[in-house]
N, C-alpha and C. Protein backbone atom coordinates (compact mmCIF):
# COMPACT_ATOMS: atom_id res chain seq x y z
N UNK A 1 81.58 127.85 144.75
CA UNK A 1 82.44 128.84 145.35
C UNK A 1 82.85 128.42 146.76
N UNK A 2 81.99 127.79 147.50
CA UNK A 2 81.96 127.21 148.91
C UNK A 2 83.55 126.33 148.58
N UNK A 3 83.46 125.42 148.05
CA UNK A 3 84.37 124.47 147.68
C UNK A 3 85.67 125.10 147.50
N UNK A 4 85.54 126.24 146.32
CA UNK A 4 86.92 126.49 145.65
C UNK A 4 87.38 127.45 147.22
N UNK A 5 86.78 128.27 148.16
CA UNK A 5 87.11 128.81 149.05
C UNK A 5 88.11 127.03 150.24
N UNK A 6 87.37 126.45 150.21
CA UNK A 6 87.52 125.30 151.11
C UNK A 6 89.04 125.01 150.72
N UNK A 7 89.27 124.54 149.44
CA UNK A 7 90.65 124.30 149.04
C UNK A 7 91.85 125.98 148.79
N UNK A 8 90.98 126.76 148.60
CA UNK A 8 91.88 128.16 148.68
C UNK A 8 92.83 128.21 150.10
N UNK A 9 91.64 127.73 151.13
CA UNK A 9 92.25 127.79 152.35
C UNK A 9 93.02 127.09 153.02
N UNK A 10 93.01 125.61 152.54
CA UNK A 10 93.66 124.07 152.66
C UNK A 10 95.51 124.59 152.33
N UNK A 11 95.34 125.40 150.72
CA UNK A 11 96.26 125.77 150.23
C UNK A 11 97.51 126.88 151.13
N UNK A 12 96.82 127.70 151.33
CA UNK A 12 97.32 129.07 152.30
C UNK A 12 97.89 128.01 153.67
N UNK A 13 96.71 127.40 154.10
CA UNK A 13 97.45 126.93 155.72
C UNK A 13 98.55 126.09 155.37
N UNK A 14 98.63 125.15 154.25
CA UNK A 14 99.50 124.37 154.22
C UNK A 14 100.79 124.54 153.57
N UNK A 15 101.12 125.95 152.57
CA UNK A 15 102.06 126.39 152.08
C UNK A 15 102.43 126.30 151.31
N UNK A 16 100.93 125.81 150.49
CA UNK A 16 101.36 125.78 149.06
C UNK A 16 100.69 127.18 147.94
N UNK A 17 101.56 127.19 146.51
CA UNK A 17 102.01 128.10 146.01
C UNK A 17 102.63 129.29 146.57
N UNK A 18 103.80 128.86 146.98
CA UNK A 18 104.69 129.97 147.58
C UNK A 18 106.33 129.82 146.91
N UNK A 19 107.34 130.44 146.80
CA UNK A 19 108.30 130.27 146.17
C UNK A 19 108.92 128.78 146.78
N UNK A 20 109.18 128.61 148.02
CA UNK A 20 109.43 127.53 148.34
C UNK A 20 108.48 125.87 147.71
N UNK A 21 107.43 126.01 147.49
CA UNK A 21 106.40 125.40 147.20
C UNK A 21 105.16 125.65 146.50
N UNK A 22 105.59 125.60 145.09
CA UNK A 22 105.00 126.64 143.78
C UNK A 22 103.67 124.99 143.36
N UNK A 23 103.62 124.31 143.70
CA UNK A 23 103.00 123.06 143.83
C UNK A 23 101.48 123.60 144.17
N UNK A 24 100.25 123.50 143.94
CA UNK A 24 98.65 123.22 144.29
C UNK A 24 97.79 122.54 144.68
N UNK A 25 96.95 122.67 145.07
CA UNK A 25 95.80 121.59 145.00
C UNK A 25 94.58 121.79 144.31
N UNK A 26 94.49 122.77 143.59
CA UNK A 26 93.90 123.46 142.46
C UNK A 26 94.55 123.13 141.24
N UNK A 27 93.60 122.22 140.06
CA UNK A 27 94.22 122.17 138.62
C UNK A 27 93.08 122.51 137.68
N UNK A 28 92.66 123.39 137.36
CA UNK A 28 91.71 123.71 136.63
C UNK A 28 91.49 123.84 135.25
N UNK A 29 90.56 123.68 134.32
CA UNK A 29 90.66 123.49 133.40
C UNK A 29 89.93 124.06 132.89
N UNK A 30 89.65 124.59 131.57
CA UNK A 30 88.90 125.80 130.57
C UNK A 30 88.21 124.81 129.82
N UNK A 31 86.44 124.59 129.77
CA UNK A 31 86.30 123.40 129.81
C UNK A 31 85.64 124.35 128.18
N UNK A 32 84.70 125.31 128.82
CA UNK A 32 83.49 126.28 127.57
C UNK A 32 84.09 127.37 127.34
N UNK A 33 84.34 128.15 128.18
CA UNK A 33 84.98 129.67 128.25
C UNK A 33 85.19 129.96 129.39
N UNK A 34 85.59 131.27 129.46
CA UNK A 34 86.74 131.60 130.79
C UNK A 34 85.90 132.95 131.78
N UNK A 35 84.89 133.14 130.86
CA UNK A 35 84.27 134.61 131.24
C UNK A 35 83.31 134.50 132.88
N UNK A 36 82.93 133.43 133.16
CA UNK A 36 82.75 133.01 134.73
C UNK A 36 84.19 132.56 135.04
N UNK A 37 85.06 132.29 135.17
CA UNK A 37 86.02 131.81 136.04
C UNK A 37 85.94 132.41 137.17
N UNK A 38 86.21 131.49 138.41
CA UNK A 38 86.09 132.73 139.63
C UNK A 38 87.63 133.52 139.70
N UNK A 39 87.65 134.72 139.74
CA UNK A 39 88.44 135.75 139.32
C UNK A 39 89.84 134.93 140.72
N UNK A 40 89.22 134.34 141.76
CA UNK A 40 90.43 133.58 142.97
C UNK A 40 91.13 133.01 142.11
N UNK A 41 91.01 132.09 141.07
CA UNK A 41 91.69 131.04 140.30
C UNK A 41 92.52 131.43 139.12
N UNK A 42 92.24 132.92 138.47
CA UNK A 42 92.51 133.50 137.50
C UNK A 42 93.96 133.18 137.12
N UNK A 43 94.73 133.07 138.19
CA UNK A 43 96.32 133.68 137.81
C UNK A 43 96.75 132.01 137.76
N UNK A 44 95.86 130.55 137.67
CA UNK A 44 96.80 129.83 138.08
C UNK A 44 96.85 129.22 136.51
N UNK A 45 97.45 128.51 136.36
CA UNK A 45 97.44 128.10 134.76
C UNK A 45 96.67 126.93 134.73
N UNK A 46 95.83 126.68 133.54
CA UNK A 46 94.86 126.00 133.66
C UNK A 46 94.89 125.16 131.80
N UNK A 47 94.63 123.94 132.14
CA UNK A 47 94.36 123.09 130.77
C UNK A 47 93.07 123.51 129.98
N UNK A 48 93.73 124.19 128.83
CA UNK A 48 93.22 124.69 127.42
C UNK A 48 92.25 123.83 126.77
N UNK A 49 91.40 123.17 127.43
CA UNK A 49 90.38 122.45 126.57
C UNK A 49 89.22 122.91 125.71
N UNK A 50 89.10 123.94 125.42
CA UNK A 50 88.06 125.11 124.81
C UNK A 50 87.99 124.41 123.52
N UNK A 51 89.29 124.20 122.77
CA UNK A 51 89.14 123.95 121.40
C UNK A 51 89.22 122.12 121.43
N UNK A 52 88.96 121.79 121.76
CA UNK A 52 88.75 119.67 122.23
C UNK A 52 86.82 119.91 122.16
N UNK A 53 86.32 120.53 122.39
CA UNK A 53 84.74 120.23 123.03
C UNK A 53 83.76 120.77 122.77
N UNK A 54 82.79 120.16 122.80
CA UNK A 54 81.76 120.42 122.45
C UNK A 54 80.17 119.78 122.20
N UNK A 55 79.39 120.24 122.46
CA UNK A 55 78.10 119.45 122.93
C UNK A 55 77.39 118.86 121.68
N UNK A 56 78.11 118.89 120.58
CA UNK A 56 77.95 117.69 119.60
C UNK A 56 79.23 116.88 119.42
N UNK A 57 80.13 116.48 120.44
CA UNK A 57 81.49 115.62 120.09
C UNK A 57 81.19 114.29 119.80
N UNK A 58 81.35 114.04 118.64
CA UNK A 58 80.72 112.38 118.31
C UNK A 58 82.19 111.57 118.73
N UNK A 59 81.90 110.38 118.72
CA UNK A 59 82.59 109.08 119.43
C UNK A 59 83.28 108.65 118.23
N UNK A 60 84.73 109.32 118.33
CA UNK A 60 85.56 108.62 117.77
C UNK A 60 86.26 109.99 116.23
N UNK A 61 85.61 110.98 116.95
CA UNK A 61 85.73 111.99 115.65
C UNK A 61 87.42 112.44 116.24
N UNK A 62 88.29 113.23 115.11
CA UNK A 62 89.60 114.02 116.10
C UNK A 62 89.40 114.66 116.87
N UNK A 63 88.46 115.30 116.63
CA UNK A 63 88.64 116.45 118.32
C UNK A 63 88.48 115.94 119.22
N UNK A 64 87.52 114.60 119.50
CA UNK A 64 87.55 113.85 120.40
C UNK A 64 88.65 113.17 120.79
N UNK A 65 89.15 112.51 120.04
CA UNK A 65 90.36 112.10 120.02
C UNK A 65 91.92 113.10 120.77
N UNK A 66 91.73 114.42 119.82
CA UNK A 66 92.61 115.41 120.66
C UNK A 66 92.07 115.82 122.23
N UNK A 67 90.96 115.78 122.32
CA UNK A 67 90.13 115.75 123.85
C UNK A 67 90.85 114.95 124.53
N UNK A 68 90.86 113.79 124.43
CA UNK A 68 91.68 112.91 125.29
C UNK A 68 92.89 112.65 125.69
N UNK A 69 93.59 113.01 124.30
CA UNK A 69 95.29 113.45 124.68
C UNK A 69 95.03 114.32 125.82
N UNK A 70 94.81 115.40 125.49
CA UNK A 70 94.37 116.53 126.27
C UNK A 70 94.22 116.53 127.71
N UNK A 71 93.46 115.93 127.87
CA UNK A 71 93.23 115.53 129.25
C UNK A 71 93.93 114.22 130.05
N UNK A 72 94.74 113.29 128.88
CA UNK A 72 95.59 112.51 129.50
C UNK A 72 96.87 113.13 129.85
N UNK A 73 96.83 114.35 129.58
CA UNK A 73 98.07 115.42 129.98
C UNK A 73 98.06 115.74 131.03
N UNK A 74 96.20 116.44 131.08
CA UNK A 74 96.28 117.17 132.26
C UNK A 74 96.05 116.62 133.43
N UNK A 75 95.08 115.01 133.65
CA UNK A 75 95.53 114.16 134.84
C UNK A 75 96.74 114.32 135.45
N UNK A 76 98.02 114.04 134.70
CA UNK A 76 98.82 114.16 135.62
C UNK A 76 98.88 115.13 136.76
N UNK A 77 98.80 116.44 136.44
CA UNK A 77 98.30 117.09 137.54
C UNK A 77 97.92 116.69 138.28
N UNK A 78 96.91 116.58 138.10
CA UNK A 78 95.63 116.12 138.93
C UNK A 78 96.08 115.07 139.92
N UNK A 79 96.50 114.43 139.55
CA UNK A 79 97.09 112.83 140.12
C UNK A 79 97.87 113.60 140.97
N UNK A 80 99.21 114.75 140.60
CA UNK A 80 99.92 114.71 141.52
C UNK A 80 99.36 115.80 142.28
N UNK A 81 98.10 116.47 142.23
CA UNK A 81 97.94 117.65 143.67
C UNK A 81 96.86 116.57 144.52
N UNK A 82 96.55 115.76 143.73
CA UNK A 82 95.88 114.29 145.40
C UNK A 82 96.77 113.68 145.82
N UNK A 83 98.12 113.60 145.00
CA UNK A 83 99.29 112.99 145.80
C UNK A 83 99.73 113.78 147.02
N UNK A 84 99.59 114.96 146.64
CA UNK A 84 100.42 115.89 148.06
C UNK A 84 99.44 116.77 148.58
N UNK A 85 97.97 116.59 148.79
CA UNK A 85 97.11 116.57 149.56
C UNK A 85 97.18 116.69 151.05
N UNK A 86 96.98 117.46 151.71
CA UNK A 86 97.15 116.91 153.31
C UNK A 86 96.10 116.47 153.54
N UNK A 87 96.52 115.91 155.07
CA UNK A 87 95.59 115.30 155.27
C UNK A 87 94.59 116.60 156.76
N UNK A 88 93.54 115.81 156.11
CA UNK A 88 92.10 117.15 156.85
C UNK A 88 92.47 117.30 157.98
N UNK A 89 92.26 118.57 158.03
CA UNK A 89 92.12 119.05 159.49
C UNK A 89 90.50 120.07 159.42
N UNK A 90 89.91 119.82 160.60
CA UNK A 90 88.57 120.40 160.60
C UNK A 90 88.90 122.03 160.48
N UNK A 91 89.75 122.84 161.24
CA UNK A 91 89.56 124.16 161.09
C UNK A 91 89.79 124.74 159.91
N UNK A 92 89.84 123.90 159.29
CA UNK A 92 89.93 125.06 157.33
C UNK A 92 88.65 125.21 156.82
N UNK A 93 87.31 124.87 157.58
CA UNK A 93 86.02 125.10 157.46
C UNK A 93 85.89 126.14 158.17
N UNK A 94 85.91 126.75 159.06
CA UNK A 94 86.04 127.44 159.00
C UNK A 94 86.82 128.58 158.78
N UNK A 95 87.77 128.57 158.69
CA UNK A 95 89.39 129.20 157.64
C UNK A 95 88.47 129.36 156.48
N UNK A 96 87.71 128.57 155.49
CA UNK A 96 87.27 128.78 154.71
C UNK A 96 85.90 129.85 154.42
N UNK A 97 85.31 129.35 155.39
CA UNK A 97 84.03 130.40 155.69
C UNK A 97 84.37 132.00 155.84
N UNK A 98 85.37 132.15 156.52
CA UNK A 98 86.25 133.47 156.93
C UNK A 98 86.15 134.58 155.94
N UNK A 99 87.02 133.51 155.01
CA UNK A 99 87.95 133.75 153.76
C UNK A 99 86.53 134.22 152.47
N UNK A 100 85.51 133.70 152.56
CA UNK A 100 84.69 133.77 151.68
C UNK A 100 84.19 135.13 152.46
N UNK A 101 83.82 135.38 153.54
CA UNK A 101 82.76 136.03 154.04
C UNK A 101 83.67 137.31 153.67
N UNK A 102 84.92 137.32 153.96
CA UNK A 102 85.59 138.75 153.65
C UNK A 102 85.70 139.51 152.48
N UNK A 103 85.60 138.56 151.61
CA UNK A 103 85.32 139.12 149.94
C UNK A 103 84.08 139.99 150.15
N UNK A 104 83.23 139.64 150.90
CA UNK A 104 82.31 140.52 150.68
C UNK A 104 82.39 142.18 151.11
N UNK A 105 82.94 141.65 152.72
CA UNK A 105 83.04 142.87 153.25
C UNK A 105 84.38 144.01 152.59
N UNK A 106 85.18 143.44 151.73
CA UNK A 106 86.11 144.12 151.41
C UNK A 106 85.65 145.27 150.05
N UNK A 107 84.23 144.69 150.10
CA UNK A 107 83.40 145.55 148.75
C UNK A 107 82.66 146.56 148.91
N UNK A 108 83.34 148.16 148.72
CA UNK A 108 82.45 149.18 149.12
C UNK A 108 80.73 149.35 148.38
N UNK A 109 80.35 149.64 149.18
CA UNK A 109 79.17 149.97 147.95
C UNK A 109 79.27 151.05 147.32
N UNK A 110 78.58 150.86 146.58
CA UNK A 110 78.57 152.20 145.01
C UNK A 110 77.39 153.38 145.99
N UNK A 111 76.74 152.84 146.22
CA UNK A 111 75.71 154.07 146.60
C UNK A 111 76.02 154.50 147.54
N UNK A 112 75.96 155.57 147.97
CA UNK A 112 76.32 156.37 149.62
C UNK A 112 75.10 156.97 150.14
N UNK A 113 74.07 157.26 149.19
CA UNK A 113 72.95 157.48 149.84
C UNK A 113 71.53 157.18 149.72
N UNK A 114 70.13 156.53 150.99
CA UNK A 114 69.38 156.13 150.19
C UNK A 114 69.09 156.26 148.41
N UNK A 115 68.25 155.50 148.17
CA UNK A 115 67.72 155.70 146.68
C UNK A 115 66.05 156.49 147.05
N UNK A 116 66.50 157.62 145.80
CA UNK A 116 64.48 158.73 146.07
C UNK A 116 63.75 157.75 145.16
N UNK A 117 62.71 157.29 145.83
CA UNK A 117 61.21 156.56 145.32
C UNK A 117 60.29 157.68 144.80
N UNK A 118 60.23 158.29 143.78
CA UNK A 118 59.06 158.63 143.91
C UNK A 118 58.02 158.29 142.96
């Protein structure tokens, strides 16, 4: 989460996904299932690998085979959001830290009053 905040924020300062610049540095991919995704990443479109994989994929079977198309697709991406990468600047660490810490505070709590022990 540290990470995906780090590039959330890289993204925002530098102006990307905006109508002018619909471009990322986020390419994510659906590797098992989607039910952890962090809910930040939800809306971006992401390579469908769910049905390619699996923790018996033998060497050389089709799905393996479609696995790799698959992902020789979705490199490109990939390739091109390290192409247009900026280059670091230290304050998006903390830009990033910010950005994480406020998710929290933006979360009311459910309880309003101690809890009775008895």
């Amino acid at each position: 989460m540290r990470e995906l905040q780090h590039v959330l924020s890289r993204e925002r300062a530098c102006g990307f996904r905006t109508a002018q610049n619909p471009a990322g540095l986020i390419v994510p991919a659906y590797i098992h299932d989607c039910e952890d995704f962090p809910n930040q990443v939800r809306h971006i479109q992401a390579a469908q690998l769910q049905p390619y994989t699996s923790v018996r994929l033998s060497k050389g079977s089709i799905k393996g085979e479609r696995l790799d198309d698959e992902i020789r697709t979705w490199v490109h991406d990939v390739a091109r959001a390290i192409q247009s990468a900026p280059v670091w600047d230290p304050c998006w660490t903390e830009q990033a830290v910010t950005a994480f810490l406020e998710q929290f505070d933006a979360i009311a709590p459910a309880q309003t009053s101690p809890p009775y022990l008895a």
